[in-house]
Structure formats: structure tokens, C-alpha cells
N, C-alpha and C. Protein backbone atom coordinates (compact mmCIF):
# COMPACT_ATOMS: atom_id res chain seq x y z
N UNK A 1 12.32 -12.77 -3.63
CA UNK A 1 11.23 -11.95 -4.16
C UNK A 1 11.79 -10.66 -4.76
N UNK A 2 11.58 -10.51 -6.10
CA UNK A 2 12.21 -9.28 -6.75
C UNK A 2 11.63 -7.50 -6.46
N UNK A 3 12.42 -6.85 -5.94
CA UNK A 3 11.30 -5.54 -5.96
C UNK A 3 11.52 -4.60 -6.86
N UNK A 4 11.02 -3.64 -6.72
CA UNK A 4 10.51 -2.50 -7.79
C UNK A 4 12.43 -1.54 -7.34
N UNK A 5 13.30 -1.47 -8.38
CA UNK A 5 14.22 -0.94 -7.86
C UNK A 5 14.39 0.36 -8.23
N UNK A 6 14.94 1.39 -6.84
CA UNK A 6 14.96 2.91 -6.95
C UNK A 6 15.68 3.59 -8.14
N UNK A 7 15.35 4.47 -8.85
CA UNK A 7 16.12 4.89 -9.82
C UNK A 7 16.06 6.61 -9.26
N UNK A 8 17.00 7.25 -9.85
CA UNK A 8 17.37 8.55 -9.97
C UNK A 8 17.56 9.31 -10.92
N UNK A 9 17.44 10.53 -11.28
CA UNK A 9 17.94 11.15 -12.43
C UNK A 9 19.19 10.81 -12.89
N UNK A 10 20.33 10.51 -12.02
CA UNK A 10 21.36 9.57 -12.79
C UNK A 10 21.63 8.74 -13.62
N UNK A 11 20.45 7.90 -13.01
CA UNK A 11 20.59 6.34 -13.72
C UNK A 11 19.22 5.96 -14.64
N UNK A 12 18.81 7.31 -14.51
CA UNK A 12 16.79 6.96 -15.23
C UNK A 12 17.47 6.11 -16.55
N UNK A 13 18.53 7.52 -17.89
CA UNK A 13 18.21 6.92 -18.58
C UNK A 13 19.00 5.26 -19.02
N UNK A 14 20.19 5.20 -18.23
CA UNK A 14 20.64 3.74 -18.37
C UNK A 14 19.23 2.92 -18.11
N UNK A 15 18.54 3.39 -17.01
CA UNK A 15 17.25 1.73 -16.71
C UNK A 15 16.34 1.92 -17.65
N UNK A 16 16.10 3.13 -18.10
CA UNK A 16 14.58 2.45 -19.60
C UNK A 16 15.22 2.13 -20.39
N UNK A 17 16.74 2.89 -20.98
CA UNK A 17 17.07 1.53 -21.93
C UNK A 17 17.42 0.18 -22.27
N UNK A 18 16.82 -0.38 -21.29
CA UNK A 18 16.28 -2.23 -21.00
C UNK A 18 16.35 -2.52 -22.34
N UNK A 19 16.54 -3.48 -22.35
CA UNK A 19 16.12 -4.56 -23.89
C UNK A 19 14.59 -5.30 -23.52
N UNK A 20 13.99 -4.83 -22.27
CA UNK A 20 12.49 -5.23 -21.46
C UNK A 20 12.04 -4.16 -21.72
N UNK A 21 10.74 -4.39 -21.66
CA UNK A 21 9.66 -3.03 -21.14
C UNK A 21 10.09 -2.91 -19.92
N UNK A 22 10.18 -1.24 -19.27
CA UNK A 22 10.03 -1.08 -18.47
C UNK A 22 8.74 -0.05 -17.59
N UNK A 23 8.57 -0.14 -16.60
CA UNK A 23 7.40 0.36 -15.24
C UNK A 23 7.96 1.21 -14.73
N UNK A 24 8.32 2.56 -14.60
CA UNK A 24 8.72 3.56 -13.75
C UNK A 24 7.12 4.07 -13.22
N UNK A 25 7.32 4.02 -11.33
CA UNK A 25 6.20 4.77 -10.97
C UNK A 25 7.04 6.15 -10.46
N UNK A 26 6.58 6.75 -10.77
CA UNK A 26 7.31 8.64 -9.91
C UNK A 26 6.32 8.74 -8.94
N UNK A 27 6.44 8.71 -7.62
CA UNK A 27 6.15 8.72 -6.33
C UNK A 27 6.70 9.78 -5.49
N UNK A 28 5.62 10.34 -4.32
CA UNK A 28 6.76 10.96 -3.03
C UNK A 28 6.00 9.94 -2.03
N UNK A 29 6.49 10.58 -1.00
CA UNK A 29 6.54 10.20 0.28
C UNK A 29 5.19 10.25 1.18
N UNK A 30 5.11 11.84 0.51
CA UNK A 30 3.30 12.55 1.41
C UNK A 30 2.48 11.84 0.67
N UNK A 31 2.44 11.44 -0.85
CA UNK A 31 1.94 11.13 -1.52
C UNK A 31 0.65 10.33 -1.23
N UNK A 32 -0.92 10.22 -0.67
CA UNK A 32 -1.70 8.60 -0.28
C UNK A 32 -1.65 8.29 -1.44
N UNK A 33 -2.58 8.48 -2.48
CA UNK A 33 -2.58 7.46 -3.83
C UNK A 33 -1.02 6.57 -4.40
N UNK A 34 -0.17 7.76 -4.02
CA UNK A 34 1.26 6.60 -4.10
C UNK A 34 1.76 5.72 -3.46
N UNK A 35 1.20 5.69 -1.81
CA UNK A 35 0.96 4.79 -0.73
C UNK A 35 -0.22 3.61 -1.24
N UNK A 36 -0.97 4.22 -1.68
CA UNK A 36 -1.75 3.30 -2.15
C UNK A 36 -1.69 1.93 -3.55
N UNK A 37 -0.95 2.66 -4.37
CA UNK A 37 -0.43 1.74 -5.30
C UNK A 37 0.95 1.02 -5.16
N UNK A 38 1.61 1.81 -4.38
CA UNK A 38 2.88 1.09 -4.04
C UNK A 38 2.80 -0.33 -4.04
N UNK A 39 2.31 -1.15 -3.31
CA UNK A 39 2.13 -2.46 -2.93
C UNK A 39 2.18 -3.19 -4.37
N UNK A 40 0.98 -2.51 -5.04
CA UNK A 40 0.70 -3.17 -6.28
C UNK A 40 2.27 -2.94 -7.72
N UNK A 41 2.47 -1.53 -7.37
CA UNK A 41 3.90 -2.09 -8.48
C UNK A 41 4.84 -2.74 -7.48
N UNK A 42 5.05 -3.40 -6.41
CA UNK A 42 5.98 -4.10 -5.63
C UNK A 42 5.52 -5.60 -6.32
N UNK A 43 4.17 -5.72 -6.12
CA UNK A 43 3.61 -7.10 -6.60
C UNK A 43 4.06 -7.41 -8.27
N UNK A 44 3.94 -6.28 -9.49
CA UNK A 44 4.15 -6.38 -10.72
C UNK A 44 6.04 -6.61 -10.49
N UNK A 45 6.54 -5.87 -10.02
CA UNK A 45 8.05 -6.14 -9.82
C UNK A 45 8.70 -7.72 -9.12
N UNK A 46 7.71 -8.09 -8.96
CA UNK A 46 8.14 -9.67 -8.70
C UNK A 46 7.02 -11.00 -9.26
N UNK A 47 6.11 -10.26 -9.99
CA UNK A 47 5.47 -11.49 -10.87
C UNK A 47 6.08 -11.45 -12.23
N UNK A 48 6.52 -10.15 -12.62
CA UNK A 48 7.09 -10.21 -13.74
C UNK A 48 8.99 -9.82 -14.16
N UNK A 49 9.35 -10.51 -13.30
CA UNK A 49 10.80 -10.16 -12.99
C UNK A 49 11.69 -11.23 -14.31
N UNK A 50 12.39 -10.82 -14.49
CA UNK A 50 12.94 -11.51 -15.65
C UNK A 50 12.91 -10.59 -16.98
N UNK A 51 11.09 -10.14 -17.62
CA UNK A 51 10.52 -9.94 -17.99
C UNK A 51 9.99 -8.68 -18.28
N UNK A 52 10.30 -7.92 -17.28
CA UNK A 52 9.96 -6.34 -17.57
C UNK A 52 10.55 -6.17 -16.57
N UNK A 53 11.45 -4.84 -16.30
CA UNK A 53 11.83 -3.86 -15.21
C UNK A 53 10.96 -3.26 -14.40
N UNK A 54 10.50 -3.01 -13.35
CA UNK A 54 9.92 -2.28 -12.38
C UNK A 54 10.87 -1.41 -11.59
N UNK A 55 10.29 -0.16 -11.71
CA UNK A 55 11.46 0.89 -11.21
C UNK A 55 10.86 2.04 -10.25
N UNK A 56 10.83 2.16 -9.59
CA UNK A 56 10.32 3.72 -8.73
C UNK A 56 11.31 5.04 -9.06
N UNK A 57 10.26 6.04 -8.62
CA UNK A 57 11.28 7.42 -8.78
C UNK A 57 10.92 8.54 -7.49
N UNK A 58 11.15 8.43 -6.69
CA UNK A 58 10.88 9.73 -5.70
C UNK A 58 10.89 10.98 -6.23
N UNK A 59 10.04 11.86 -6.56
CA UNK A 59 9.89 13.21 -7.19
C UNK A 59 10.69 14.08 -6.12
N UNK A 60 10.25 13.92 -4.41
CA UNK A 60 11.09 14.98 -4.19
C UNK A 60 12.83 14.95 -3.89
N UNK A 61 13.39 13.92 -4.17
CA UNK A 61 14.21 13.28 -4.37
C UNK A 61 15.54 13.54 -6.00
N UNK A 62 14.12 13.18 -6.54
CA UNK A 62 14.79 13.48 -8.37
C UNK A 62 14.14 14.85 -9.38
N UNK A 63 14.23 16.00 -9.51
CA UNK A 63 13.61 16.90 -10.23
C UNK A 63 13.69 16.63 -11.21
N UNK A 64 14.92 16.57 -12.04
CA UNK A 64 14.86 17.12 -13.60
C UNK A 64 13.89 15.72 -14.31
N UNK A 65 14.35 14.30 -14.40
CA UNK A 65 13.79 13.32 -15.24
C UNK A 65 12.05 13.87 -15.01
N UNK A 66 11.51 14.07 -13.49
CA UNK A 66 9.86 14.32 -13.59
C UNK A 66 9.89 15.78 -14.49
N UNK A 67 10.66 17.02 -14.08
CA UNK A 67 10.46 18.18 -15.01
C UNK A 67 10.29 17.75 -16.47
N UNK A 68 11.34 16.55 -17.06
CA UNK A 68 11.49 17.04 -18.34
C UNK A 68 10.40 15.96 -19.12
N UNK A 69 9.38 15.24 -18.41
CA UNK A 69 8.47 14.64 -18.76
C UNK A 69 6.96 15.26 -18.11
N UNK A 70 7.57 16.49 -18.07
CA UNK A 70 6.38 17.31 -17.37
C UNK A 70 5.25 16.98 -16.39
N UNK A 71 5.75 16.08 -15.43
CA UNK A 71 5.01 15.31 -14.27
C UNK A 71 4.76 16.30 -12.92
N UNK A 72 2.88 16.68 -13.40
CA UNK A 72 2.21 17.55 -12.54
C UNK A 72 1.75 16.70 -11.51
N UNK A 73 1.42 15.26 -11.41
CA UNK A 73 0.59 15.06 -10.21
C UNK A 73 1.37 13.30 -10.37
N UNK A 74 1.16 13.41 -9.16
CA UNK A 74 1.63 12.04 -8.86
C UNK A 74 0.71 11.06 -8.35
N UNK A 75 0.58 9.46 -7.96
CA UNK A 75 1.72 9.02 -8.90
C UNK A 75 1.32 9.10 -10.23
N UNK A 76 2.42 9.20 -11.18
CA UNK A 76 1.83 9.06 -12.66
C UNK A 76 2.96 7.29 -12.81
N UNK A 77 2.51 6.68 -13.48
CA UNK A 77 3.04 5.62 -14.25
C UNK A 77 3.32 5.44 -15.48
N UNK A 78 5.18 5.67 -15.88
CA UNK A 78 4.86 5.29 -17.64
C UNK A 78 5.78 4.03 -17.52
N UNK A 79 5.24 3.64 -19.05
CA UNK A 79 6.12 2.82 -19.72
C UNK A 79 6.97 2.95 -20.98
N UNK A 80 8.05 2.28 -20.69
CA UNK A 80 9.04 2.56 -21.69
C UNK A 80 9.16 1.37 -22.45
N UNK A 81 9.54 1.42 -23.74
CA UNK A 81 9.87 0.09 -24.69
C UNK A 81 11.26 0.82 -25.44
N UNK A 82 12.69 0.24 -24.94
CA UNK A 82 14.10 0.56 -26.03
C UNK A 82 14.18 2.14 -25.69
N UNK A 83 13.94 2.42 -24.36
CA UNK A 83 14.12 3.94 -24.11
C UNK A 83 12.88 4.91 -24.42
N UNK A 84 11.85 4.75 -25.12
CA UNK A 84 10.87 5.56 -25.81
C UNK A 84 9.69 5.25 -24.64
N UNK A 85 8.93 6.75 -24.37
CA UNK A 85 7.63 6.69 -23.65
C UNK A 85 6.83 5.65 -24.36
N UNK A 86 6.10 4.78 -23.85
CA UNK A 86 4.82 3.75 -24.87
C UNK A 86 3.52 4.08 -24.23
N UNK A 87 3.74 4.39 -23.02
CA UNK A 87 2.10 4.25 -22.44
C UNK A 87 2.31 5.23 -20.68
N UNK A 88 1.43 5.85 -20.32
CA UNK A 88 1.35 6.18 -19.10
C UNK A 88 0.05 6.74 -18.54
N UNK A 89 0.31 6.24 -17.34
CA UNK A 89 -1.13 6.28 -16.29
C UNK A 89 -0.74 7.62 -15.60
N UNK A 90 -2.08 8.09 -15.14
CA UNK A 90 -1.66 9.46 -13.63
C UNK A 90 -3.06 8.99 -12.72
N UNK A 91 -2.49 8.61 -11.67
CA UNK A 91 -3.39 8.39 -10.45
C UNK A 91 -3.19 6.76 -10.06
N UNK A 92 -4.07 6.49 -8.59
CA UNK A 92 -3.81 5.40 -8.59
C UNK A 92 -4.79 4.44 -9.53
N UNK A 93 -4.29 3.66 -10.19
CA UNK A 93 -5.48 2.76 -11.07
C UNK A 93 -5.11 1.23 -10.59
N UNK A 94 -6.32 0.36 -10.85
CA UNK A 94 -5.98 -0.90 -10.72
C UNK A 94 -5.03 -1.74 -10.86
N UNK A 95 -4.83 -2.88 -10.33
CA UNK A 95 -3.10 -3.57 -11.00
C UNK A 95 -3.64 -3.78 -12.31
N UNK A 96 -5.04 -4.10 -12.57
CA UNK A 96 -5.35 -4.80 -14.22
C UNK A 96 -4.97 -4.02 -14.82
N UNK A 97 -4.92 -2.22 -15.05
CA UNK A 97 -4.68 -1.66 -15.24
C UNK A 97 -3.28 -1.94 -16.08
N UNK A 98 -2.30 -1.44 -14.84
CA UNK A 98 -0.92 -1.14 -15.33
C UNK A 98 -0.60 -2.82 -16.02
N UNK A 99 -1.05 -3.62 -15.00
CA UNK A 99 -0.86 -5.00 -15.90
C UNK A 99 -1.04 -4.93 -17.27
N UNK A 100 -1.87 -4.64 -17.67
CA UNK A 100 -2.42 -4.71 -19.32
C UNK A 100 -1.47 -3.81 -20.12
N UNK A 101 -1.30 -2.50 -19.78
CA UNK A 101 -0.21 -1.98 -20.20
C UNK A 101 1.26 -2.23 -20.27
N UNK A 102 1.40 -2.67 -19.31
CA UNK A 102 2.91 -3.51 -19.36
C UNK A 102 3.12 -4.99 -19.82
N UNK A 103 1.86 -5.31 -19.91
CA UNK A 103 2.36 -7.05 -21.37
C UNK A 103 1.70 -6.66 -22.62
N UNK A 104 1.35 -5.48 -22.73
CA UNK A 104 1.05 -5.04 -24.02
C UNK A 104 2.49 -4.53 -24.64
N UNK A 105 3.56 -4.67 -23.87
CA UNK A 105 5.46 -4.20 -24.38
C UNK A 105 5.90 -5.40 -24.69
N UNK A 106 5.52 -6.76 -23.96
CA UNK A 106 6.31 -7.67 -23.74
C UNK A 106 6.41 -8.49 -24.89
């Protein structure tokens, strides 16, 4: 079963530049709404594995990548297509949601 794998300000920008769409959620820890969606990008990170990247980011963990995409509230969800922002959510929203947004890259 594939999961949603941790990224860091290190490695952010090697993982959006996928030749896939990729799913970065920026999450903390205290976070409920990020407790709350968690499950659901765990679920997108293994229905669509092959196929799009699924990636997490711990905010209190990683500063600069959330600073320099100016990420006030968490979780926010973007997507990337060839490195470039394409689409992003802030709060928890449905899986149809981020689903629709992420095979709208594919």
C-alpha cells in the first residue's frame, strides 16, 4: 500500500518536479482539520500511486518552502504540474474535492 511520502524544504523542490502531478498537503501536528484529512490524502497516495505523487509537509518542521508560498493556515493543499503551482485548497475539503483537482493534472 503506497503512502503519502514526507518531504522537507530540502527535497520540496526535487519532488514537484515529477514528470506526475503532484499533492503536497502542509500539515502540523496540533493541527484537527489536518488530523482530519490526513486519512484521506493517505487514501489518494495509494489509489493513485504510479500516477501522481502524494507528498506531506510538516510546517513546524519545514519553514521556508510554507513562507515562500505564503501558507497562513493549514492544512492548505496544492498541486503541482512540471514544478509550477496548478491548483490549491486551504482547509479540510472532501476527497471529491482534492480528487477532482488532482486528475484534472493527469
Amino acid at each position: 500500500m503506497a503512502k503519502a511520502i514526507e518531504i522537507t524544504d530540502a527535497n520540496f523542490a526535487e519532488v514537484i518536479n515529477s514528470d506526475k502531478p503532484v499533492l503536497v498537503d502542509f500539515w502540523a501536528e496540533w493541527c484537527g482539520p489536518c488530523k482530519m484529512i490526513g486519512p484521506v490524502v493517505e487514501q489518494l497516495a495509494n489509489e493513485y500511486e504510479g500516477k501522481a505523487v502524494v507528498a506531506k509537509m510538516d510546517v513546524d518542521m519545514n519553514a521556508r518552502v510554507p513562507a515562500q508560498f505564503g501558507i497562513r493556515s493549514i492544512p492548505t493543499l496544492m498541486v503541482f504540474k512540471n514544478g509550477q503551482l496548478v491548483d490549491k485548497v486551504i482547509g479540510a475539503v472532501p476527497k471529491a474535492v482534492l480528487e477532482q483537482k488532482l486528475v484534472a493534472q493527469l
